[in-house]
C-alpha atoms as a PDB file:
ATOM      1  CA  UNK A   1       4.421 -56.932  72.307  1.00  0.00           C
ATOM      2  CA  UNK A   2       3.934 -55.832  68.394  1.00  0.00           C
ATOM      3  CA  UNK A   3       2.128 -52.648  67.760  1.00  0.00           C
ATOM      4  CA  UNK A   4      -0.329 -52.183  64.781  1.00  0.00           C
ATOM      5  CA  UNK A   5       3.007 -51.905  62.631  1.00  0.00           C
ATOM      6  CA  UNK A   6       4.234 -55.530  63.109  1.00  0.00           C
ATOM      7  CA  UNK A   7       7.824 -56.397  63.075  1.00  0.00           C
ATOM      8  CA  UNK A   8       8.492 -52.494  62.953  1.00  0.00           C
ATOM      9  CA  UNK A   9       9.324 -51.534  66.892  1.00  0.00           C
ATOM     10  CA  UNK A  10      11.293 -54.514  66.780  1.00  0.00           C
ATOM     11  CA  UNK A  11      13.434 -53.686  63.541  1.00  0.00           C
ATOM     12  CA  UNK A  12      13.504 -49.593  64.599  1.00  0.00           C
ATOM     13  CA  UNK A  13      14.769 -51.120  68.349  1.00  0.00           C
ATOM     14  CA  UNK A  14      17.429 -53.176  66.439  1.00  0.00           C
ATOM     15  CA  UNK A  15      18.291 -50.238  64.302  1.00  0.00           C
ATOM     16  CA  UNK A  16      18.846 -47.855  67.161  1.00  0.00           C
ATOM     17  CA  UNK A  17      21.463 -50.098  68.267  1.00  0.00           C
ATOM     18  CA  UNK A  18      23.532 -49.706  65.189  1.00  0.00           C
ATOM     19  CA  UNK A  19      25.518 -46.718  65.731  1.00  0.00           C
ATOM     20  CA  UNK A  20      25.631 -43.985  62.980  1.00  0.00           C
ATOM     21  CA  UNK A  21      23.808 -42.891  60.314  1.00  0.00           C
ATOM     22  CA  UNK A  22      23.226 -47.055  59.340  1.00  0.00           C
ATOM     23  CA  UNK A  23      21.322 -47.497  62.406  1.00  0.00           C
ATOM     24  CA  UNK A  24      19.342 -44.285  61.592  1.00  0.00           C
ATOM     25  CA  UNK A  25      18.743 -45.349  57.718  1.00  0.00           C
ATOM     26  CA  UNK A  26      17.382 -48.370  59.187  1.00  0.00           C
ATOM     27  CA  UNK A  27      15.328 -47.111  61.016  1.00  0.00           C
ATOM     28  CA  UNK A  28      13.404 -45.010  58.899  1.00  0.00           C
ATOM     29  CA  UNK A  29      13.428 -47.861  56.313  1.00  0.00           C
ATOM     30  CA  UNK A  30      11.678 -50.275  58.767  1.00  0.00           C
ATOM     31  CA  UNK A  31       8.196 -48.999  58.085  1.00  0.00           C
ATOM     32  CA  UNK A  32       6.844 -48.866  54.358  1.00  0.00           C
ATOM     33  CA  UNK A  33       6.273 -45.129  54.529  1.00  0.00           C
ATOM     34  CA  UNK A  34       9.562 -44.173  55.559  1.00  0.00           C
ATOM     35  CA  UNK A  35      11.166 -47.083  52.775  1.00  0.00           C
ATOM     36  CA  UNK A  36       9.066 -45.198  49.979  1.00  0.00           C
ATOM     37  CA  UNK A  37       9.979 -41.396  51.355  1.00  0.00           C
ATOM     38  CA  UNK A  38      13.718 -42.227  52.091  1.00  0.00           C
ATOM     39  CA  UNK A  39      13.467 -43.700  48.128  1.00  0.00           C
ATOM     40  CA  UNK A  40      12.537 -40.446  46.602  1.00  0.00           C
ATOM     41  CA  UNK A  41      14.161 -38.267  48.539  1.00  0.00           C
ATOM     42  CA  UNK A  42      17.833 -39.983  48.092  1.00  0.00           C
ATOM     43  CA  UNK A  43      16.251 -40.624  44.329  1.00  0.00           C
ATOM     44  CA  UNK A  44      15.498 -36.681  43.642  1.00  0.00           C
ATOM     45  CA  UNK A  45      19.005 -35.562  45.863  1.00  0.00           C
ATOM     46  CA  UNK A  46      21.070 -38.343  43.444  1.00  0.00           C
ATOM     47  CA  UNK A  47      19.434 -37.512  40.370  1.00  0.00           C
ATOM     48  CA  UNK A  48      19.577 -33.496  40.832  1.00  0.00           C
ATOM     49  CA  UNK A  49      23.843 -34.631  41.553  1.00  0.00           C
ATOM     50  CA  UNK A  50      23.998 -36.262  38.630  1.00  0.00           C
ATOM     51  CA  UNK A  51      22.618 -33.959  36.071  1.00  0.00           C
ATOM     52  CA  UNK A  52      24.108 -31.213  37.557  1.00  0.00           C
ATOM     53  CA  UNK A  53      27.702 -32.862  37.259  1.00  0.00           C
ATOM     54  CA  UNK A  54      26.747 -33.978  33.591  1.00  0.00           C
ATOM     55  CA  UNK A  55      26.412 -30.241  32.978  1.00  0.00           C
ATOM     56  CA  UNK A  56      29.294 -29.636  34.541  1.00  0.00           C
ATOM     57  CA  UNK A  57      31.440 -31.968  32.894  1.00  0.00           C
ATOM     58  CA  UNK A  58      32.661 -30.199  30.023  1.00  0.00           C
ATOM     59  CA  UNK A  59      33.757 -27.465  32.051  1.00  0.00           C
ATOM     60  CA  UNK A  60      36.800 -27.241  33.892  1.00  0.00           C
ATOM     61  CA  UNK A  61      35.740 -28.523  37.821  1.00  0.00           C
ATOM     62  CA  UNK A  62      34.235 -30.939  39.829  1.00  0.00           C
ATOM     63  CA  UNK A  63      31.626 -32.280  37.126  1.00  0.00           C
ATOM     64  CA  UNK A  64      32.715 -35.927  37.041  1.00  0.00           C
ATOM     65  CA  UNK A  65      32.944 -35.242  40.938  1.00  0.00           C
ATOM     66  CA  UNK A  66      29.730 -34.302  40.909  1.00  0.00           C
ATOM     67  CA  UNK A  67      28.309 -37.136  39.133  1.00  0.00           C
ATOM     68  CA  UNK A  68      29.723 -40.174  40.523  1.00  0.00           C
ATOM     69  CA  UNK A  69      28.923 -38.360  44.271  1.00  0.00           C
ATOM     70  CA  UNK A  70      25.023 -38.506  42.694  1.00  0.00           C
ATOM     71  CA  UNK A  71      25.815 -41.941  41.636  1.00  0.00           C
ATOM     72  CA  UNK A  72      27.165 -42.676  45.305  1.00  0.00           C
ATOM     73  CA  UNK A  73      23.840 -41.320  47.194  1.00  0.00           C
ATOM     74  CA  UNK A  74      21.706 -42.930  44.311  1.00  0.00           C
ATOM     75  CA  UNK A  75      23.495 -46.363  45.310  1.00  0.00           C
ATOM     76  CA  UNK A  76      22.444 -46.309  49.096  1.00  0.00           C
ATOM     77  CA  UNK A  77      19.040 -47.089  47.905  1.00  0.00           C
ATOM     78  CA  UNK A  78      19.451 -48.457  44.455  1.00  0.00           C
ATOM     79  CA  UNK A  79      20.983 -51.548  43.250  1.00  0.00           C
ATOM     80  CA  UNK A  80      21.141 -50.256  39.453  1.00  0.00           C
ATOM     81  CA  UNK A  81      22.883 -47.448  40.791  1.00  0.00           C
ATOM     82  CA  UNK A  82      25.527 -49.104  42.436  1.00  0.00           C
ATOM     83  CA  UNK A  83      26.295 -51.282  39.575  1.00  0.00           C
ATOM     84  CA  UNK A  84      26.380 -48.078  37.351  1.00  0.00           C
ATOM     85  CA  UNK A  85      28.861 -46.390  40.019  1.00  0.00           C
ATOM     86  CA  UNK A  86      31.432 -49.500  39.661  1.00  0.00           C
ATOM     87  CA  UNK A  87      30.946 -49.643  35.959  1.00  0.00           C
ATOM     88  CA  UNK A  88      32.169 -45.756  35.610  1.00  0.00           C
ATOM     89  CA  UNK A  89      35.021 -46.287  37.739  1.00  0.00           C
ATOM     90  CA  UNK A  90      36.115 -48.932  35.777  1.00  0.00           C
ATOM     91  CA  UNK A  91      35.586 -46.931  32.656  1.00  0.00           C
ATOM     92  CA  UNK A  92      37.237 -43.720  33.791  1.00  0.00           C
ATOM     93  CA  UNK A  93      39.905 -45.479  35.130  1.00  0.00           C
ATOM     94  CA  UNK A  94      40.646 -47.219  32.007  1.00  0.00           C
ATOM     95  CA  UNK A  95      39.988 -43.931  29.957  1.00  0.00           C
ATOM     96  CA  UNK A  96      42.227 -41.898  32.216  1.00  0.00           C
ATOM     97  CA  UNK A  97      45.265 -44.752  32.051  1.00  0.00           C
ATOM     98  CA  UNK A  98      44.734 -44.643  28.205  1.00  0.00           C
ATOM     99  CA  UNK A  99      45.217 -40.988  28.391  1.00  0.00           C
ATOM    100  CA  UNK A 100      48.372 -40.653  30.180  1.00  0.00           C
ATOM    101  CA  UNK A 101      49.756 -43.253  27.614  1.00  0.00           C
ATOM    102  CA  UNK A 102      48.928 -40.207  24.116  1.00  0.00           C
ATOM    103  CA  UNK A 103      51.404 -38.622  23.289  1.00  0.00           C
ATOM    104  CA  UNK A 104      50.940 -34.292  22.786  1.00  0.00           C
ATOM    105  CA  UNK A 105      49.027 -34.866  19.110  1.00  0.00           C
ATOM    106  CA  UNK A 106      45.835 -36.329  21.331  1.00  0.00           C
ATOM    107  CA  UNK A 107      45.874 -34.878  24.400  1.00  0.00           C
ATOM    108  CA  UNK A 108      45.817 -31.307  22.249  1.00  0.00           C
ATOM    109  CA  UNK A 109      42.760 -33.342  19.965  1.00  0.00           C
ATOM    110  CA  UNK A 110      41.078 -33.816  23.716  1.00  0.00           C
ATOM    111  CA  UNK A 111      41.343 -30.472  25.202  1.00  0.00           C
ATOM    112  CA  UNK A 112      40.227 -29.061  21.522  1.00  0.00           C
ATOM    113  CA  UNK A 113      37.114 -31.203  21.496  1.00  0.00           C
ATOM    114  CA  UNK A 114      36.609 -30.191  24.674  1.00  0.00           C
ATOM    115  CA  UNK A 115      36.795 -26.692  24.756  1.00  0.00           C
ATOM    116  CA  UNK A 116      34.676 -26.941  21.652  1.00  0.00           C
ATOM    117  CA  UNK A 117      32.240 -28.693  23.513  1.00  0.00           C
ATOM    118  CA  UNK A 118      32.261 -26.401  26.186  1.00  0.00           C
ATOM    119  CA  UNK A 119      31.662 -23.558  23.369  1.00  0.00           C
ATOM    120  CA  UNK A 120      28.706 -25.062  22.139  1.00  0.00           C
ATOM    121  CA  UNK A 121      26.977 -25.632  25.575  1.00  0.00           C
ATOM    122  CA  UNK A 122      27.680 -21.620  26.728  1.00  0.00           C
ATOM    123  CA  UNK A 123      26.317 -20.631  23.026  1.00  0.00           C
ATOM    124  CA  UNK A 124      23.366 -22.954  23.582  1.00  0.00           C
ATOM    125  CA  UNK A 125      22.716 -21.757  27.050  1.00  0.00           C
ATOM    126  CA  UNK A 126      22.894 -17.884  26.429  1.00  0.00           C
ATOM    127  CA  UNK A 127      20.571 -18.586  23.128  1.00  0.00           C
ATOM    128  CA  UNK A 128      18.270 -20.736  25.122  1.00  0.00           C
ATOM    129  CA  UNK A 129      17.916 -18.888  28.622  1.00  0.00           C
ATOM    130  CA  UNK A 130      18.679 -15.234  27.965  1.00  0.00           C
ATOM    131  CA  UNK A 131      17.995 -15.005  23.985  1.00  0.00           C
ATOM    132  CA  UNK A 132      21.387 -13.847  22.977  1.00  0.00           C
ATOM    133  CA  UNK A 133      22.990 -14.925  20.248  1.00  0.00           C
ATOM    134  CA  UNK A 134      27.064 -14.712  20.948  1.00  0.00           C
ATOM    135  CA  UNK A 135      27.756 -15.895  17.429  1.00  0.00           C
ATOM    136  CA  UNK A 136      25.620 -12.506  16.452  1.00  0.00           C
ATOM    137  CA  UNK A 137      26.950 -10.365  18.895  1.00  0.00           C
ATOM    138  CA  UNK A 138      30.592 -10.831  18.073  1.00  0.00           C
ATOM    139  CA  UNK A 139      29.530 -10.387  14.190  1.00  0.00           C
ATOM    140  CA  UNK A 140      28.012  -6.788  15.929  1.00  0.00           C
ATOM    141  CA  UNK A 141      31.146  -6.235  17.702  1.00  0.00           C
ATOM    142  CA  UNK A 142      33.547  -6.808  15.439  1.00  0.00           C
ATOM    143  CA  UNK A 143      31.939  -4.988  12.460  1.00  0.00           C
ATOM    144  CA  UNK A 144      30.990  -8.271  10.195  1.00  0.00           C
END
């Protein structure tokens, strides 16, 4: 017999019986309260994971760890997301194949870029959060 939520004891009953955290996904998403919370809470988690790791990224770590893990929780509950997660794969696997096939000349361009990348963002972020200038400060420090 249905209760005043339908098909919902029936689809958290079948639900149970998948083992894992499938089973337990389902069952929250059988009601339209728990689909909607489940949504934004896997939507803040993946999104905070993915612009952390896109800070991250120019800086020598887990960043593009970081954002295709986002990616991966955004995807349980977002088709978009998974189709985004597969395209990046494909694109850093192809970028990381081209890579290994430069000889020293670009790989040296790369890491320069990069570390002046990495430059800019620190600058920015001292500037921005703390109000120091480094570009001033080293002027200060080294008598300019």
């Amino acid at each position: 017999m249905d209760s005043e939520t339908g098909d919902a004891d029936a689809l958290k009953d079948e639900a149970a019986r998948r083992s894992g955290i499938h089973g337990w996904l389902d069952g929250i998403r059988s009601t339209k309260a728990g689909a909607l919370t489940l949504k934004i809470i896997i939507g803040v988690i993946g999104t905070v994971m993915v612009v952390g790791g896109l800070i991250m990224v120019p800086f020598p770590g887990p960043g593009w760890l970081v954002v295709f893990a986002g990616l991966a929780v955004l995807a349980t509950e977002f088709h978009w997301a998974h189709k985004l997660l597969e395209f990046g794969k494909r694109v850093l696997h192809a970028w990381t194949e081209w890579y290994k096939r430069q000889g020293w000349t670009v790989r040296i361009i790369v890491l320069v870029v990069t570390l002046a990348a990495m430059a800019v963002i620190i600058w920015a972020a001292m500037k921005v959060s703390l109000g120091i200038d480094l570009i001033v400060e080293a002027r200060k420090l080294l008598g300019i």
